[in-house]
Protein backbone atom coordinates (compact mmCIF):
# COMPACT_ATOMS: atom_id res chain seq x y z
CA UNK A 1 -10.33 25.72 1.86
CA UNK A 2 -10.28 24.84 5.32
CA UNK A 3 -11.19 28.32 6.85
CA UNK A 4 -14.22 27.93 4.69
CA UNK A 5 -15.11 24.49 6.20
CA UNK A 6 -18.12 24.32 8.26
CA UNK A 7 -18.35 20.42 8.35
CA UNK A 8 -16.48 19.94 12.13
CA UNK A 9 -18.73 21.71 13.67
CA UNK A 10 -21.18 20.01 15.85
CA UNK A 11 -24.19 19.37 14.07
CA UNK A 12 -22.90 20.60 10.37
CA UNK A 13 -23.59 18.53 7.67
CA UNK A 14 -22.70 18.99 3.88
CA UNK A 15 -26.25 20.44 3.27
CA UNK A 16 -25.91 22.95 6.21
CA UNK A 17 -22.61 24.30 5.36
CA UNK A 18 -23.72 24.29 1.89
CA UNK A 19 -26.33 26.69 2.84
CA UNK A 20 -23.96 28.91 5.15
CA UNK A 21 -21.64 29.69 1.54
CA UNK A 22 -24.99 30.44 0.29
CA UNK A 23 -26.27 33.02 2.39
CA UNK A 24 -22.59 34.50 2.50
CA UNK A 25 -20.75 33.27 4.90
CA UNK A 26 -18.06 32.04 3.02
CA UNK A 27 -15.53 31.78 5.96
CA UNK A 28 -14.82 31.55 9.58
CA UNK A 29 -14.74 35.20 10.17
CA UNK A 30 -18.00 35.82 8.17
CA UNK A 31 -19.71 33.36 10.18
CA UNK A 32 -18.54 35.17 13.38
CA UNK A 33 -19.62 38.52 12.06
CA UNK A 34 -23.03 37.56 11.34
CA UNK A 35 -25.55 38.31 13.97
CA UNK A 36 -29.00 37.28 12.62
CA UNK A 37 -30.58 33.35 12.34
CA UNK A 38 -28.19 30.80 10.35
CA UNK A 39 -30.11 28.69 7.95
CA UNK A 40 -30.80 25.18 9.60
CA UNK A 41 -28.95 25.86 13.07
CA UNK A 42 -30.88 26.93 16.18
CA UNK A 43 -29.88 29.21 18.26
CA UNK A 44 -28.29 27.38 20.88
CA UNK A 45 -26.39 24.84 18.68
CA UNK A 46 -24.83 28.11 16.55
CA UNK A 47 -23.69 29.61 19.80
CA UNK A 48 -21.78 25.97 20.24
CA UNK A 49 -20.78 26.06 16.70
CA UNK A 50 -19.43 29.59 17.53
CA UNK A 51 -17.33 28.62 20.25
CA UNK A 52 -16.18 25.54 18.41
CA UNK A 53 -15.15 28.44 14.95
CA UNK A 54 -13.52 30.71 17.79
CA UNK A 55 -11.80 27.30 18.86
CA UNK A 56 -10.97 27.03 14.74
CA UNK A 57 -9.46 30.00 14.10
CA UNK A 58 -6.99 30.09 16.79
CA UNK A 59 -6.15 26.67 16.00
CA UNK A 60 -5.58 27.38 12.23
CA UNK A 61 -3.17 30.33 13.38
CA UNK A 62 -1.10 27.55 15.38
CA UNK A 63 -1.19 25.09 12.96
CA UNK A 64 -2.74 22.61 15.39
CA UNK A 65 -3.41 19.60 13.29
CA UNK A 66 -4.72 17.64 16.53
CA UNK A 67 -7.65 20.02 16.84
CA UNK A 68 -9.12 19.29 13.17
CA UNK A 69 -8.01 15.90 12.45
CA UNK A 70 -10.89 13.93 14.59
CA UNK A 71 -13.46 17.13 14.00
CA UNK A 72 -13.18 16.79 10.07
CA UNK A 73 -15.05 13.48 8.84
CA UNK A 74 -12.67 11.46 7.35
CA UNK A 75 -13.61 11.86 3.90
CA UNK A 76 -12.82 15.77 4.14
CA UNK A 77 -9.40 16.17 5.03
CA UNK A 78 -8.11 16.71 2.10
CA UNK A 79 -9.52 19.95 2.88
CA UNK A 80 -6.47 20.66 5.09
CA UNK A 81 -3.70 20.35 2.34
CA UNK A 82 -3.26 23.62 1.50
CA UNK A 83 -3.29 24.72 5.43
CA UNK A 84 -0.95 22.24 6.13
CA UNK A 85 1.16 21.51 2.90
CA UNK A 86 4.36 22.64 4.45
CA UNK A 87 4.08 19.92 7.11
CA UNK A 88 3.04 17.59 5.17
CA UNK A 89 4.33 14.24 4.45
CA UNK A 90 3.61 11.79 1.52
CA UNK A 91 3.87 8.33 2.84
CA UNK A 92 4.64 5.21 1.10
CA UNK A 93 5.53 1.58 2.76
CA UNK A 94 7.00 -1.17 1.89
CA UNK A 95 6.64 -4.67 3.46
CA UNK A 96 7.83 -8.26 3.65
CA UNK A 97 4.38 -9.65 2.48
CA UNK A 98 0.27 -9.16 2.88
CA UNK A 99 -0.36 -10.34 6.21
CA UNK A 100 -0.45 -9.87 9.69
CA UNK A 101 2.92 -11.16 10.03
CA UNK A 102 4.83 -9.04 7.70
CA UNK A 103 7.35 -6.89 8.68
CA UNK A 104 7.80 -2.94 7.14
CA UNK A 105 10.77 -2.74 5.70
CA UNK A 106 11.06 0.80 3.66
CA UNK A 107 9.31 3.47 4.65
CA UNK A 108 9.51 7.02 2.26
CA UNK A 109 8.32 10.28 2.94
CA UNK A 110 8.23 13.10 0.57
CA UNK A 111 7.86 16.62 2.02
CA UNK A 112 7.63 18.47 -1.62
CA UNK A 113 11.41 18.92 -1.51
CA UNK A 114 13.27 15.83 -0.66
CA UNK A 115 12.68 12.23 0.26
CA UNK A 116 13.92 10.67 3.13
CA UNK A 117 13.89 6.64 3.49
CA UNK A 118 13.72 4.79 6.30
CA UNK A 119 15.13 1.49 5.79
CA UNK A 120 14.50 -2.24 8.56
CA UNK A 121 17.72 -2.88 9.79
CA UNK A 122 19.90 0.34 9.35
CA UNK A 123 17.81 3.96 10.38
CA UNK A 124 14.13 2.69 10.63
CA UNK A 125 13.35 3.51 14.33
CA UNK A 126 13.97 7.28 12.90
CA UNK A 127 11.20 7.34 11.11
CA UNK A 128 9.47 7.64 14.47
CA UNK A 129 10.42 11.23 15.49
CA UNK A 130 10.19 12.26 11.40
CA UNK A 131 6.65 11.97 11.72
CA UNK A 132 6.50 13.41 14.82
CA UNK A 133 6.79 16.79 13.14
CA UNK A 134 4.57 16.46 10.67
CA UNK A 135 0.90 17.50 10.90
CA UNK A 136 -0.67 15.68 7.60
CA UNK A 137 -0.38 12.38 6.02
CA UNK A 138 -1.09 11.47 2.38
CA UNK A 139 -1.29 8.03 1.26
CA UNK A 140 -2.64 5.81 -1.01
CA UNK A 141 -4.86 2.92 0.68
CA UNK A 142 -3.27 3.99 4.05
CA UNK A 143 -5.83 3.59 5.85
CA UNK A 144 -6.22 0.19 5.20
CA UNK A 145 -2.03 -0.96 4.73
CA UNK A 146 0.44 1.72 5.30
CA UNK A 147 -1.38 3.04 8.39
CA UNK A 148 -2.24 -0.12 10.30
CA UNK A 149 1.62 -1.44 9.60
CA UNK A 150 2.72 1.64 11.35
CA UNK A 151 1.09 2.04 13.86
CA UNK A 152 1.54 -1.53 14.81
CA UNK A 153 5.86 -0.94 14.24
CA UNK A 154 5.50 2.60 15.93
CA UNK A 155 2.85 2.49 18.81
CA UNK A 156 4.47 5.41 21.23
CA UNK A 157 3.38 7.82 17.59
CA UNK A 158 0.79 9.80 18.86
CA UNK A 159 -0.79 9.04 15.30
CA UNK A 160 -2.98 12.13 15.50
CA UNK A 161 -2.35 13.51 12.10
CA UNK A 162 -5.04 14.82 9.25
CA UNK A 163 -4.75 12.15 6.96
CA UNK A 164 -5.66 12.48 3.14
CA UNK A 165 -6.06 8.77 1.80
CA UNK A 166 -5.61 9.47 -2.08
CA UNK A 167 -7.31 6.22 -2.90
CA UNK A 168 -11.00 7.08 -2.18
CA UNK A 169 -10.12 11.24 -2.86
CA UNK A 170 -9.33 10.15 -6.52
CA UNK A 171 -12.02 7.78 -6.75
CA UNK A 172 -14.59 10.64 -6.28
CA UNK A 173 -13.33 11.98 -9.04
CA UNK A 174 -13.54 9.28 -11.00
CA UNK A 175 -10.15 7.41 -10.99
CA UNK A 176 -10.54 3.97 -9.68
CA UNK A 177 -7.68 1.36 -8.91
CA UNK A 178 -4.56 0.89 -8.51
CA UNK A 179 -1.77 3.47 -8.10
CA UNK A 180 0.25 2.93 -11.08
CA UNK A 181 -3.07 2.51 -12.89
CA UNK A 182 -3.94 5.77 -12.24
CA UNK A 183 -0.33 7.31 -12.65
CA UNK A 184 -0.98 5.92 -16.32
CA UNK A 185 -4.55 7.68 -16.83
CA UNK A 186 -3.03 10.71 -16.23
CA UNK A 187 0.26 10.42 -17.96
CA UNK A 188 2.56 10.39 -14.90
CA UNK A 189 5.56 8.39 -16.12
CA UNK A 190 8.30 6.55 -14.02
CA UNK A 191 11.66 5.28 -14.88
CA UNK A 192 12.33 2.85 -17.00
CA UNK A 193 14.40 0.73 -14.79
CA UNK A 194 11.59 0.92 -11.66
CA UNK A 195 8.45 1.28 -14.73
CA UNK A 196 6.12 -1.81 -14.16
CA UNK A 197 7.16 -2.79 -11.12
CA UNK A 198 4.40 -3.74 -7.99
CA UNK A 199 4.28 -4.89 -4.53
CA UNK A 200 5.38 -8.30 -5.22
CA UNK A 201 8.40 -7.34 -6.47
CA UNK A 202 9.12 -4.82 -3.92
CA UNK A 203 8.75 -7.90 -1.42
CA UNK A 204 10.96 -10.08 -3.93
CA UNK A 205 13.63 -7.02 -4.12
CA UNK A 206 13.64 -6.76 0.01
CA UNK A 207 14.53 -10.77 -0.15
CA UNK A 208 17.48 -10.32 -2.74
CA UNK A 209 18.84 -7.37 -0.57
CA UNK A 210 18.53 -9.53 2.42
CA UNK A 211 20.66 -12.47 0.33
CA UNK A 212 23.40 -10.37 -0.46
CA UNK A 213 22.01 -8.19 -3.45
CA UNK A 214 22.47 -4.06 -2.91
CA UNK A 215 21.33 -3.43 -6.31
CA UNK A 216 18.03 -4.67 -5.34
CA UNK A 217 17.85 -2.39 -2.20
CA UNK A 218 18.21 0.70 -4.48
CA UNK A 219 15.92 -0.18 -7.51
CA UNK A 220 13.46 -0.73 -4.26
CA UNK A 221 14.10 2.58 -2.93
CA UNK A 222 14.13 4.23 -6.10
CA UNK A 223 10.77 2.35 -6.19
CA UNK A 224 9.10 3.41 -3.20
CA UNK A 225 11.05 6.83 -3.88
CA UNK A 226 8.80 7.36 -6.94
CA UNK A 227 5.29 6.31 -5.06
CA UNK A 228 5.94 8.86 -2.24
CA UNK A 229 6.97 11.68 -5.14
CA UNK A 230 4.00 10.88 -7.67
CA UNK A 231 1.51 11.01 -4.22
CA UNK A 232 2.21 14.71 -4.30
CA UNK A 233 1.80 15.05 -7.86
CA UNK A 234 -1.99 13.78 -7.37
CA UNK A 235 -2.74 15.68 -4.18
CA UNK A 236 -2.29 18.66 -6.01
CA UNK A 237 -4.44 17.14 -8.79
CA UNK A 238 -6.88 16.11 -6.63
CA UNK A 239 -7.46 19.05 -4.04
CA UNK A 240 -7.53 21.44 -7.06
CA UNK A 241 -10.78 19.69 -8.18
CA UNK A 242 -12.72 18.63 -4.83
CA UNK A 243 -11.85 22.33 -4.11
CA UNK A 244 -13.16 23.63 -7.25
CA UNK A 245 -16.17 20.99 -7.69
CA UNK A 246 -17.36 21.48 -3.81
CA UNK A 247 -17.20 25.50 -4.07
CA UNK A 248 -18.34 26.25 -8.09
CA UNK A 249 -19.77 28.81 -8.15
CA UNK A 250 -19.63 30.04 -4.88
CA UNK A 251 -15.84 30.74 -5.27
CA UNK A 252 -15.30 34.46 -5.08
């Protein structure tokens, strides 16, 4: 999907790339090929958007996430999952409350394999070069929690990733709310002994742990274990249908 993007190009809106799939361009290399008038580009902004695809492809060949992540509009980076699935990361945190205050204190991230946590007080400063290495994000309402909170805990990240917020991807397709709400629509189940639980009771489970409790710590891992695992589930869910709903019938 992303070699067929046209939207971080200077100047290239939805409607314009819309109309570049139409006349047959259908990918970077097309686009490069062609030598006559694009629809709804002059000249001189195609030869910029030409350096700029040039720019694209050699960057997609590197896997150079820091090249597309401020060019794509925020909205269309899921577009870069399938590009960058193997380093991505599906990030969940936990914290000690709401506000500006609170503390993280679990951090998981999925990688489609394993899950590694990062815990306040034992091996969370490692999180640090983890993410380091990865060149996508996928949350759900990062942008507005997870995202802030780290930034604020980690600020020498470069924090330069593509980032796929899940929250407003799934809500253009229709699935509104909550994470666990949404889990439910589409029949993802959890365990029983972590089923039902929310953010308050991963902040009341951080404040047994802290008072002596261990079983708390691992029902909250096993928690925030199953939000970082179930993101991937949906990213798959949801980049098969943008995907298929932006292209229709212009897929080959």
């Amino acid at each position: 999907m992303l070699e067929r993007t046209y939207v971080h190009l200077p100047g290239i809106g939805p409607k314009t790339e819309r109309a570049l799939w139409e006349c047959g361009l259908t990918d970077w290399h097309a686009a490069l090929g062609h030598d006559g008038r694009v629809p709804g580009v002059s000249v001189g902004r195609w030869d910029e958007c030409r350096r700029c695809l040039e720019q694209s492809i050699r960057s997609f060949s590197a896997l150079d996430h820091a090249f597309f992540a401020p060019r794509l509009p925020s909205a269309e980076h899921w577009r870069a999952f399938q590009t960058f699935r193997k380093r991505a990361g599906f990030v969940d945190i936990e914290t000690t409350g709401m506000g500006p205050w609170a503390q993280v204190t679990v951090i998981g991230v999925f990688d489609g394999v394993r899950t590694s946590t990062y815990i306040a007080g034992d091996n969370l400063q490692e999180f640090a070069e983890h993410v380091e290495q990865l060149g996508m994000l996928v949350t759900f309402n990062g942008a507005s929690f997870d995202l802030p909170y780290l930034r604020r805990t980690f600020p020498a990240v470069a924090w330069n990733h593509i980032h796929c917020d899940l929250r407003f991807a799934l809500r253009r397709l229709g699935l509104s709310g909550g994470l666990k709400q949404i889990e439910k629509r589409l029949g993802i189940a959890r365990e029983d002994d972590i089923d039902g639980l929310c953010g308050e009771d991963a902040v009341r489970l951080w404040e047994e742990y802290c008072a002596g409790s261990d079983e708390s710590l691992a029902q909250l891992v096993a928690y925030n274990a199953a939000d970082v695992e179930n993101l991937a589930t949906l990213m798959d869910y949801a980049f098969d249908r943008l995907q298929s709903g932006l292209l229709g019938e212009i897929q080959p």
